[in-house]
N, C-alpha and C. Protein backbone atom coordinates (compact mmCIF):
# COMPACT_ATOMS: atom_id res chain seq x y z
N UNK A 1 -138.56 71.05 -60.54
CA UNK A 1 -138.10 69.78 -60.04
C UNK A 1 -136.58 69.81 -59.88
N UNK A 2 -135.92 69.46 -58.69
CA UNK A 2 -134.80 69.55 -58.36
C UNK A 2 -134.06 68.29 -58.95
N UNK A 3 -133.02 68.51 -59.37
CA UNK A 3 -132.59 67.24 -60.44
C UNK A 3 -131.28 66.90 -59.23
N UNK A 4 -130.78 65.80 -59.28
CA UNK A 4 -130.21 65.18 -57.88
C UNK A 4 -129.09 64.82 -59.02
N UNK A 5 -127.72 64.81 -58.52
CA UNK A 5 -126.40 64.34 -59.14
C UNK A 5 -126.51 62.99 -58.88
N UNK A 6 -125.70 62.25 -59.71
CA UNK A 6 -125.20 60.76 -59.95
C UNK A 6 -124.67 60.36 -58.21
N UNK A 7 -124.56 59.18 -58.23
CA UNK A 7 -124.25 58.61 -57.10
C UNK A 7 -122.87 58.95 -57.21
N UNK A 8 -121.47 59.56 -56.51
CA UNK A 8 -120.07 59.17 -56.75
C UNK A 8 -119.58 58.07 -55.68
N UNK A 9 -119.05 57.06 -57.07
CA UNK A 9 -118.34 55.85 -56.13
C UNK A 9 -116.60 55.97 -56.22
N UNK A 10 -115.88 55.88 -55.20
CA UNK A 10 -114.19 56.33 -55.08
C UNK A 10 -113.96 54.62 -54.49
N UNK A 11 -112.91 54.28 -55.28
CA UNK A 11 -112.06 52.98 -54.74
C UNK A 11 -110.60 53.30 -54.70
N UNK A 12 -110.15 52.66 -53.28
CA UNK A 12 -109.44 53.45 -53.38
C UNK A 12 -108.16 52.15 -53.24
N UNK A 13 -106.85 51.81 -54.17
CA UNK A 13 -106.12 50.75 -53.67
C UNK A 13 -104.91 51.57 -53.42
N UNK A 14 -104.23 50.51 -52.18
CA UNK A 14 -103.10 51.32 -51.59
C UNK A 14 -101.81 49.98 -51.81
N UNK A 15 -100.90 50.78 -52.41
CA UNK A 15 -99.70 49.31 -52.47
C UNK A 15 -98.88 49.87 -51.41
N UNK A 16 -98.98 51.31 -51.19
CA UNK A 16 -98.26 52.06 -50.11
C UNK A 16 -99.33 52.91 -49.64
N UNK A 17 -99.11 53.70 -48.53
CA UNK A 17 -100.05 54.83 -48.32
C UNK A 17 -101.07 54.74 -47.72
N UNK A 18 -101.83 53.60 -47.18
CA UNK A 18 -102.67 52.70 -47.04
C UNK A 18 -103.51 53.68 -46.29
N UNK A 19 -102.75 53.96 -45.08
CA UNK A 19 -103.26 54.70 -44.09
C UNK A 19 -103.81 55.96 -44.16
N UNK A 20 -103.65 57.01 -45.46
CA UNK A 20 -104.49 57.91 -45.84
C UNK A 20 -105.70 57.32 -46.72
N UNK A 21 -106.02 56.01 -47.07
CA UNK A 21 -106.90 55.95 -47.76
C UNK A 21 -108.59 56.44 -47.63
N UNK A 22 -108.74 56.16 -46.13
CA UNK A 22 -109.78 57.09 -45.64
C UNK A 22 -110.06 58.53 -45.80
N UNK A 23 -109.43 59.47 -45.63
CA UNK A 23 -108.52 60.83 -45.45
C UNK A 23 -108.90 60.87 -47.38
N UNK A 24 -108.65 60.51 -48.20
CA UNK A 24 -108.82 60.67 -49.31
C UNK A 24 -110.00 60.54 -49.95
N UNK A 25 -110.71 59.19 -49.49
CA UNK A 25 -112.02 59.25 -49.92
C UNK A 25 -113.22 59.68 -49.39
N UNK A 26 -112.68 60.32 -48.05
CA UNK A 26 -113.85 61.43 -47.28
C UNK A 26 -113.54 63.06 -48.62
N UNK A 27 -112.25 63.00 -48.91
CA UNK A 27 -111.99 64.22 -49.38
C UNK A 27 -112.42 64.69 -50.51
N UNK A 28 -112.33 63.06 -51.48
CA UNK A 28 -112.70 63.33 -52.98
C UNK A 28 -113.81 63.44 -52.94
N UNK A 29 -115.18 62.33 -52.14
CA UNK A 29 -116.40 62.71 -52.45
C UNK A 29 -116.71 64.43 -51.69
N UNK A 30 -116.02 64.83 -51.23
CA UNK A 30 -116.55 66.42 -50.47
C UNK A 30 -116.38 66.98 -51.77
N UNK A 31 -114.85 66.85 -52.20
CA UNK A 31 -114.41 67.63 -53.24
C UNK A 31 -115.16 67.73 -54.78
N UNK A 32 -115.94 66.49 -54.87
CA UNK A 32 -116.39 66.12 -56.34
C UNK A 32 -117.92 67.00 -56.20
N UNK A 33 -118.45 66.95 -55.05
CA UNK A 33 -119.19 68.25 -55.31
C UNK A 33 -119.01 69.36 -55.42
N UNK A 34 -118.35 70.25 -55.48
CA UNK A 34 -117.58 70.92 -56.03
C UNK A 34 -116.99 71.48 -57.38
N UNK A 35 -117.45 70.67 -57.93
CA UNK A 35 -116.82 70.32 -59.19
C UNK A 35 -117.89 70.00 -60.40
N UNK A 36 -117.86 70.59 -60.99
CA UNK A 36 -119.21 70.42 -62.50
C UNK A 36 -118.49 69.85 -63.09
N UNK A 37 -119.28 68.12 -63.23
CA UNK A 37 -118.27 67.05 -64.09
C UNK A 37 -119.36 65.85 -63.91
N UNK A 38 -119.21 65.46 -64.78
CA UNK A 38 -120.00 64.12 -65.28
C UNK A 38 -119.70 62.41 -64.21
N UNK A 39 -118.35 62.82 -64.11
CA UNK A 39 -117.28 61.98 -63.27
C UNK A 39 -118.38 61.34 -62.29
N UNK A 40 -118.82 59.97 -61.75
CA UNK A 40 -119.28 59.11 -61.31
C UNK A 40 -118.76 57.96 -60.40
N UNK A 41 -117.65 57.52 -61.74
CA UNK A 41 -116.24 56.60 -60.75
C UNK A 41 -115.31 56.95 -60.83
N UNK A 42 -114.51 56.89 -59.40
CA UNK A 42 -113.15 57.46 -59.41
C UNK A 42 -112.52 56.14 -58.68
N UNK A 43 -111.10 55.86 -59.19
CA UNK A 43 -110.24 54.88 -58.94
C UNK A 43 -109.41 55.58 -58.42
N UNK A 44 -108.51 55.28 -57.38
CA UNK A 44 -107.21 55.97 -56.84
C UNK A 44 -106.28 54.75 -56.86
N UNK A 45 -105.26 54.99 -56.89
CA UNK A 45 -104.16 53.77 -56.62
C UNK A 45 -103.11 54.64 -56.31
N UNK A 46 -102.56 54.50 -55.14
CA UNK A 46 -101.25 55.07 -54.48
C UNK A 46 -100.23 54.06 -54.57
N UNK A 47 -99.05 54.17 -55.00
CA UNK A 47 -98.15 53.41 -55.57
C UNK A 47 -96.87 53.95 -55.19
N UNK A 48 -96.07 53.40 -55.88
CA UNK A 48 -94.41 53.32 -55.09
C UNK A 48 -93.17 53.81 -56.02
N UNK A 49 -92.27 54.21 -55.79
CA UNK A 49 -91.51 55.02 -57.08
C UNK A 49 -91.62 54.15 -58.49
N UNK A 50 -91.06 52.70 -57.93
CA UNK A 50 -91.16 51.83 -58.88
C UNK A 50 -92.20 51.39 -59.93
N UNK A 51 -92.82 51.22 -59.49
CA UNK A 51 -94.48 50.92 -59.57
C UNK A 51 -95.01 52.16 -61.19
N UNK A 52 -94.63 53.61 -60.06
CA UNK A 52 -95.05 54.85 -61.08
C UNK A 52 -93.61 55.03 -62.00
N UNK A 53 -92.88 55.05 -61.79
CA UNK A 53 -91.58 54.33 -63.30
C UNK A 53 -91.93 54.18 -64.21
N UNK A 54 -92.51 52.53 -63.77
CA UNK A 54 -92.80 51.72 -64.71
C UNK A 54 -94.30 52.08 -65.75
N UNK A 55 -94.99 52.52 -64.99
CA UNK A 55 -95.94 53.33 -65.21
C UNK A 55 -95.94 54.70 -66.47
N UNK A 56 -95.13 55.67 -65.91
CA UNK A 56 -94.29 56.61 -66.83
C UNK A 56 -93.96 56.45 -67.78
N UNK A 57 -93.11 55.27 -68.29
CA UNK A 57 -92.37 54.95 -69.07
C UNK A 57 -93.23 54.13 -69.89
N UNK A 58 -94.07 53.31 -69.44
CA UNK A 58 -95.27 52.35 -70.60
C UNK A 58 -96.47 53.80 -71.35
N UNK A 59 -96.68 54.52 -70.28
CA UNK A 59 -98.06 55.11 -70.85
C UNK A 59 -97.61 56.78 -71.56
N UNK A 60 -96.75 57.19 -70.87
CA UNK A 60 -95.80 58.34 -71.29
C UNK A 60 -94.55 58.57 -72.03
N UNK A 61 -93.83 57.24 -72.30
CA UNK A 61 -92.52 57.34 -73.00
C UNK A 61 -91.69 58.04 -72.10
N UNK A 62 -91.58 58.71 -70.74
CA UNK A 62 -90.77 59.46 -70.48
C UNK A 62 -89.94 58.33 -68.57
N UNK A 63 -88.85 58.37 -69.17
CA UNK A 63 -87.87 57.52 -67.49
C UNK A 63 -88.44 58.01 -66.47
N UNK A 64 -88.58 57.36 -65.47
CA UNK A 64 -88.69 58.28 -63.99
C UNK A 64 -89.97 58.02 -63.59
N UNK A 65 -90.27 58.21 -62.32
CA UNK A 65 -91.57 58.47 -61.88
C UNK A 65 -91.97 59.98 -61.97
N UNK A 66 -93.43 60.26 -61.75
CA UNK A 66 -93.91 61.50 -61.57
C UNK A 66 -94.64 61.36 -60.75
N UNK A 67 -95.37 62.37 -60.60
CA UNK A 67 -96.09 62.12 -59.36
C UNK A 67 -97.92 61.90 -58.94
N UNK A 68 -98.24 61.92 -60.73
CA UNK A 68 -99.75 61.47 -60.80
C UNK A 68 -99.85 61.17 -61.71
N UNK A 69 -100.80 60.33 -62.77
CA UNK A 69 -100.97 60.16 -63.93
C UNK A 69 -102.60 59.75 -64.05
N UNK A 70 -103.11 60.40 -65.07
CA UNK A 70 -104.47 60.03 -64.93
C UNK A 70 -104.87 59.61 -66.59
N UNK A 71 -106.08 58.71 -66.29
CA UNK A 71 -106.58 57.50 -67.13
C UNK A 71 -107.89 57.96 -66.90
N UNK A 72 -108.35 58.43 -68.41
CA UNK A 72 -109.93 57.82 -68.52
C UNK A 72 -110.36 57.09 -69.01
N UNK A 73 -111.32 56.60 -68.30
CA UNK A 73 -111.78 54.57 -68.61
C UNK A 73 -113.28 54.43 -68.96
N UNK A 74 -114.37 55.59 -69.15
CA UNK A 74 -115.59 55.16 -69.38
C UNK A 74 -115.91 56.78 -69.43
N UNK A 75 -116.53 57.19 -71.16
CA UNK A 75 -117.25 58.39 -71.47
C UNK A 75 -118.87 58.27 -72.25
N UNK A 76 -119.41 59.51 -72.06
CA UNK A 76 -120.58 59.05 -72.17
C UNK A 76 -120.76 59.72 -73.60
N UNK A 77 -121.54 59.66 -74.30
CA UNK A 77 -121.89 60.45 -75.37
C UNK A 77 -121.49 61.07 -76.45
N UNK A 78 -121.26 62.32 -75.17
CA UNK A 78 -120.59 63.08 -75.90
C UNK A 78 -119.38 63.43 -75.25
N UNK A 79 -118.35 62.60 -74.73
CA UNK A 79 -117.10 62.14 -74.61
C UNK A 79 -117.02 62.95 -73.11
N UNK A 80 -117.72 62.94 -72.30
CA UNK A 80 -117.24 63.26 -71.18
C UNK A 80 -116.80 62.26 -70.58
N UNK A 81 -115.80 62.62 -69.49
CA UNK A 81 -115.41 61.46 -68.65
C UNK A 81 -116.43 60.98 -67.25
N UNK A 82 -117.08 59.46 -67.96
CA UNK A 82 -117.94 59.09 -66.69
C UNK A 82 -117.32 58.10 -65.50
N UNK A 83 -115.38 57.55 -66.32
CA UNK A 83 -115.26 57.13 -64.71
C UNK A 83 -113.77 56.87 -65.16
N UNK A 84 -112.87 57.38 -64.52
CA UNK A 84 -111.26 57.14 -64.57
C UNK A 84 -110.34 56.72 -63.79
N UNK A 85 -109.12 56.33 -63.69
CA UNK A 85 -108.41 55.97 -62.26
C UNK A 85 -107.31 56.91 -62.34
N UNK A 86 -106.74 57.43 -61.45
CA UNK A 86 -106.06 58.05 -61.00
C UNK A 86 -105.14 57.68 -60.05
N UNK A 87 -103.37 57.42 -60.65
CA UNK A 87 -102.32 56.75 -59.73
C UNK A 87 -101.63 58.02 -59.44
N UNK A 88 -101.04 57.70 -58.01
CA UNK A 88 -100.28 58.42 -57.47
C UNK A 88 -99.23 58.15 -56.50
N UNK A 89 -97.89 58.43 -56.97
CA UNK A 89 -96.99 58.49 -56.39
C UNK A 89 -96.79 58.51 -55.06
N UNK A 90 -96.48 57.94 -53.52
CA UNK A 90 -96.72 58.39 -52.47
C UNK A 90 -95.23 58.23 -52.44
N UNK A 91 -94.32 57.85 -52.73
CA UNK A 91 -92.86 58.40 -52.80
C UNK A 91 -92.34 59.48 -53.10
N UNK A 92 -93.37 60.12 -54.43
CA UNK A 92 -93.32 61.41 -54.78
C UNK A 92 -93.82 62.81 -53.94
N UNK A 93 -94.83 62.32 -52.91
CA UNK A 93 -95.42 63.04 -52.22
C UNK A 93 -94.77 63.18 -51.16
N UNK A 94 -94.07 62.23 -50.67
CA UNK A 94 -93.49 62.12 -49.41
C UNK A 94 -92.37 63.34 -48.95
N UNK A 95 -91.60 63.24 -50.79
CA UNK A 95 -90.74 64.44 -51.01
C UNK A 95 -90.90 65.40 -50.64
N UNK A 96 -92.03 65.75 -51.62
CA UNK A 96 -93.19 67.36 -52.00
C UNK A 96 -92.99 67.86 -50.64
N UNK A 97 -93.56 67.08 -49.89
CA UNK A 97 -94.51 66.91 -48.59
C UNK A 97 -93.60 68.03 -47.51
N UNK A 98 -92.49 66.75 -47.62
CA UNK A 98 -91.34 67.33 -46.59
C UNK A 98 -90.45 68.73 -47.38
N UNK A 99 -90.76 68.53 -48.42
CA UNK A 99 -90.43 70.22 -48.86
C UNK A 99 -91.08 71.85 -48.62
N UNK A 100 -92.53 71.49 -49.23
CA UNK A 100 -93.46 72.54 -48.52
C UNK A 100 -93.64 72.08 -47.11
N UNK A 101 -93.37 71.25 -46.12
CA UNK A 101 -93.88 71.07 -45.10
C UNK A 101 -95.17 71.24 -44.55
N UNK A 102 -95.75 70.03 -45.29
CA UNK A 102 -97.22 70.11 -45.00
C UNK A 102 -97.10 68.53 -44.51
N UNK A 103 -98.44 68.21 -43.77
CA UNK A 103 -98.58 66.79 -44.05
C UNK A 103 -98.57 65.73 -45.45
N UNK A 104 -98.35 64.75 -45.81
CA UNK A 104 -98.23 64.10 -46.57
C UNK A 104 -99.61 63.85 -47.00
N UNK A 105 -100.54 63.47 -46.29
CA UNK A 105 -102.04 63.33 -46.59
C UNK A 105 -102.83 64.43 -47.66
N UNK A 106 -101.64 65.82 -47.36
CA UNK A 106 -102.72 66.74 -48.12
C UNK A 106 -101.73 66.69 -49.47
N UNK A 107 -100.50 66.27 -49.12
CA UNK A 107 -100.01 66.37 -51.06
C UNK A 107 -100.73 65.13 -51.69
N UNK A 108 -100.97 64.07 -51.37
CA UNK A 108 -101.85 62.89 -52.05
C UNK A 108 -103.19 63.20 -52.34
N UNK A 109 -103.80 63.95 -51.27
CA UNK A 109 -105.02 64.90 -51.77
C UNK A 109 -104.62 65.65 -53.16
N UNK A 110 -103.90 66.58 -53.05
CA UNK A 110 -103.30 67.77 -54.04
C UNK A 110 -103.23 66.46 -55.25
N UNK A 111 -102.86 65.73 -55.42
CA UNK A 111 -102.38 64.84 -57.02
C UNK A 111 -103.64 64.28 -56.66
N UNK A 112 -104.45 63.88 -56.07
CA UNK A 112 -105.81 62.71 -56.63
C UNK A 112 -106.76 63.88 -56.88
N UNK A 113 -106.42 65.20 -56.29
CA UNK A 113 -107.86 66.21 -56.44
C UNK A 113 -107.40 66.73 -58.24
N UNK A 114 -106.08 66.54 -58.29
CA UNK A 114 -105.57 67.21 -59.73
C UNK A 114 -106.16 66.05 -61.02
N UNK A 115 -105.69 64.85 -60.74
CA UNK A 115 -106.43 63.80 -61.05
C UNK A 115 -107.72 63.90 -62.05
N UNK A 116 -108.09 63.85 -60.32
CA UNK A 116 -110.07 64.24 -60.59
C UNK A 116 -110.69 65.46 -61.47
N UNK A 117 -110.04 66.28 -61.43
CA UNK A 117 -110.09 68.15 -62.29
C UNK A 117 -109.87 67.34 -63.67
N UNK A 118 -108.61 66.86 -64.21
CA UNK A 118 -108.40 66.21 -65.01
C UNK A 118 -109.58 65.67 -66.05
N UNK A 119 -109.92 64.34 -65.12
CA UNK A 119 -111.36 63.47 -65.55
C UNK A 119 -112.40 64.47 -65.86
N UNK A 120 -112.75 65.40 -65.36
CA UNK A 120 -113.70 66.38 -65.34
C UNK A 120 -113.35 67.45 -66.31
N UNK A 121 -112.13 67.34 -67.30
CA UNK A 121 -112.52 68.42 -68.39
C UNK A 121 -111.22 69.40 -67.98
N UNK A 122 -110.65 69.55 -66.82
CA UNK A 122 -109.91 70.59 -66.89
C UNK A 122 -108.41 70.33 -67.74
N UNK A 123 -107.12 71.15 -67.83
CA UNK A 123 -106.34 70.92 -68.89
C UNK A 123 -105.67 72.04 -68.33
N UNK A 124 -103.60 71.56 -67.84
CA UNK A 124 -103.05 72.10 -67.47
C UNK A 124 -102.05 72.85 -68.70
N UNK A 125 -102.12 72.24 -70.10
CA UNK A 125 -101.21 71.94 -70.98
C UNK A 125 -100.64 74.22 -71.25
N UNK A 126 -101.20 74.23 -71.17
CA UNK A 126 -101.58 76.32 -71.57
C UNK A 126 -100.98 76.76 -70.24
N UNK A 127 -100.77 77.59 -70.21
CA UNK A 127 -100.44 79.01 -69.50
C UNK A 127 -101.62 79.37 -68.76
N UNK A 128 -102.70 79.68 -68.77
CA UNK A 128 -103.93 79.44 -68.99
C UNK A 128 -105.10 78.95 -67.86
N UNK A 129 -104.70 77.60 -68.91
CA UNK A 129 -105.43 76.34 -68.37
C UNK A 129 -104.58 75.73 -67.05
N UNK A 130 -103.45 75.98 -66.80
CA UNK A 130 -102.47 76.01 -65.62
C UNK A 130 -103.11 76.39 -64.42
N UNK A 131 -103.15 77.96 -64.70
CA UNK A 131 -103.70 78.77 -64.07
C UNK A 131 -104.86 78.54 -63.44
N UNK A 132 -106.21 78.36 -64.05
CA UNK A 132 -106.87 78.15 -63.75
C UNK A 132 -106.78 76.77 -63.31
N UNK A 133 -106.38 75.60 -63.38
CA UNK A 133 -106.23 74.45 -62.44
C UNK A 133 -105.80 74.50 -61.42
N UNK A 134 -105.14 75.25 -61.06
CA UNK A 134 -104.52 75.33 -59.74
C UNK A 134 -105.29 76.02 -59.03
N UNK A 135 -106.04 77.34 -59.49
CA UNK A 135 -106.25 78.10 -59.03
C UNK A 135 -107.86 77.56 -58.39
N UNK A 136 -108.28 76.49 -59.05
CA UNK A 136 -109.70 75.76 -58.96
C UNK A 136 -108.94 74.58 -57.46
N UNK A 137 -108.21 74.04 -57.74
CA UNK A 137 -107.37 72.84 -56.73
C UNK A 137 -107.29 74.02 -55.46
N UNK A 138 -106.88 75.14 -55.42
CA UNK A 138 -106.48 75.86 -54.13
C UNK A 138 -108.29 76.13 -53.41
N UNK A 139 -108.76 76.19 -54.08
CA UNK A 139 -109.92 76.85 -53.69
C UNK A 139 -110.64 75.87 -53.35
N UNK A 140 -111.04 74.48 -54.07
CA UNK A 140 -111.31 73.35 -53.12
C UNK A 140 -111.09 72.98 -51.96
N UNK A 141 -109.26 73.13 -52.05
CA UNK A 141 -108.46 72.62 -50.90
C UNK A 141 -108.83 73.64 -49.47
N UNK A 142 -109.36 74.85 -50.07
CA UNK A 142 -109.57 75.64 -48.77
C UNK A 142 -111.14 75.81 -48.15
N UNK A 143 -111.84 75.25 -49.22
CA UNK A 143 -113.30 74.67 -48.61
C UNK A 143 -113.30 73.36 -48.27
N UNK A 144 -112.46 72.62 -48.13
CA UNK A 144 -112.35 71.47 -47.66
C UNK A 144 -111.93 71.94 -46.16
N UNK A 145 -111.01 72.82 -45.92
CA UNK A 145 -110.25 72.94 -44.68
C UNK A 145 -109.09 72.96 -44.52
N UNK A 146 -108.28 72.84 -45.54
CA UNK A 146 -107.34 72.18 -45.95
C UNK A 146 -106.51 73.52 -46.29
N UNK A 147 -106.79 74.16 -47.12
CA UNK A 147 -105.92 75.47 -47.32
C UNK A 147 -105.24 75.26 -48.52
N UNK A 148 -104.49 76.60 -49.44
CA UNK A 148 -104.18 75.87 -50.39
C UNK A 148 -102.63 75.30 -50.36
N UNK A 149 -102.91 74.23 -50.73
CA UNK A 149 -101.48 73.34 -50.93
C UNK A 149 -100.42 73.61 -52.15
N UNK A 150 -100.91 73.65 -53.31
CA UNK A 150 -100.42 74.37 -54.38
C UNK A 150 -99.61 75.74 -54.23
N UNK A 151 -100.66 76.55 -54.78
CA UNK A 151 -100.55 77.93 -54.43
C UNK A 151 -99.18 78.37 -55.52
N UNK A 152 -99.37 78.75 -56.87
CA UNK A 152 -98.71 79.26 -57.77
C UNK A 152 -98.54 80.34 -57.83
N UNK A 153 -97.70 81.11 -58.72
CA UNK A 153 -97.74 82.27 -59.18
C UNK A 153 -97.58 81.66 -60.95
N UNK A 154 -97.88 83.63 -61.66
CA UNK A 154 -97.48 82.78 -62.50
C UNK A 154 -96.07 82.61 -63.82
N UNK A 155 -95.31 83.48 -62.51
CA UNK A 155 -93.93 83.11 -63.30
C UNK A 155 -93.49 81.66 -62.94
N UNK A 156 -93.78 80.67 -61.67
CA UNK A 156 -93.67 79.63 -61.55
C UNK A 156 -94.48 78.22 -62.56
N UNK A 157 -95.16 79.37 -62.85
CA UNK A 157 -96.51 78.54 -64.00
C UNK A 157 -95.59 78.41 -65.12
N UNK A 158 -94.87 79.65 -65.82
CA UNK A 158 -94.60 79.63 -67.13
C UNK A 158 -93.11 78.54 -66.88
N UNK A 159 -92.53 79.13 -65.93
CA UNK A 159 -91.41 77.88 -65.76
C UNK A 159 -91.39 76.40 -66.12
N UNK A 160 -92.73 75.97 -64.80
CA UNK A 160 -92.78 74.70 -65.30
C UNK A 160 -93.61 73.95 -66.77
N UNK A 161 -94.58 74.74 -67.08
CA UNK A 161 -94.79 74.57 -68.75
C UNK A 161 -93.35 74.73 -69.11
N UNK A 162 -92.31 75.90 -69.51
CA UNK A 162 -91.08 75.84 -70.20
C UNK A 162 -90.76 74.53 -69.84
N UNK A 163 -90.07 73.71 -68.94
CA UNK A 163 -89.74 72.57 -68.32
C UNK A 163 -90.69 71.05 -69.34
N UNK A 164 -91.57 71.47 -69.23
CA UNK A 164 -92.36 69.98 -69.48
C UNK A 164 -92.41 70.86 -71.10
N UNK A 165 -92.20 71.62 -71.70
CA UNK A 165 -92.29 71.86 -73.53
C UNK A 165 -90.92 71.42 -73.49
N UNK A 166 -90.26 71.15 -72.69
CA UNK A 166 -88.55 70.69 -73.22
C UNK A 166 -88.43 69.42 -73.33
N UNK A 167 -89.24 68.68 -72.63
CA UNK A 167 -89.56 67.11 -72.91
C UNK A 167 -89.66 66.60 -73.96
């Protein structure tokens, strides 16, 4: 008997960004199959430097915006995550964006797909677990069509762990 996955429901609110909101939630449900995870509901909220600041600074202790932050809001059992929201910076992306020169649509992808990995168990905190997050985010991003957006090495890996252990 073929056992059928959970329904996935994506909401998606835009205070900015509005106009990828489609573009995102065609992407996450492609992407969430993909993905071995319990995860069911996904929340997105694209937000504004200010907005993710304020954000930063209540749930992280740390000034500044960043450029994603993720919340789990409903686990089942045995503590998997069955539904979380996921905010994201589109000020922050806008940056990214125009730095690697990609479209902006696929760095808001890149932080809601990181997000979603997140809710689902993965863990950037290691050398490691870095690695393999990214390396899971590139490989989505290129069965999506998308290609990878990321794309680490991993002396750039150990950097930015050094960077965020100095926090």
């Amino acid at each position: 008997m073929k056992q059928t996955r959970p329904a996935f429901d994506v909401v998606i609110a835009a205070k900015i960004g509005a106009a990828h909101a489609a573009f995102l939630d065609t992407q996450l449900r492609r992407a969430r199959g993909m993905v071995k995870s319990k995860l069911v509901e996904l929340a997105v909220a694209l937000v504004d430097h200010a907005t993710m600041s304020r954000l930063h600074r209540q749930y992280m202790g740390i000034l500044g915006p960043t450029d994603v932050l993720t919340f789990p809001l409903d686990h089942d059992s045995k503590g998997k995550v069955l539904s979380g929201e996921v905010v994201v910076c589109v000020t922050e992306a806008e940056r990214a964006a125009r730095r690697r020169k990609i479209p902006l649509q696929h760095e808001l992808l890149l932080y809601a797909l990181h997000g979603m990995l997140h809710l689902s168990g993965f863990d950037d905190k290691t050398q490691a677990g870095f690695a393999k997050m990214h390396r899971t985010e590139d490989s989505i991003l290129k069965r999506l069509g998308i290609g990878p957006v990321f794309a680490t090495s991993a002396r750039t890996a150990r950097s930015i762990l050094a960077d965020s252990e100095g926090l």
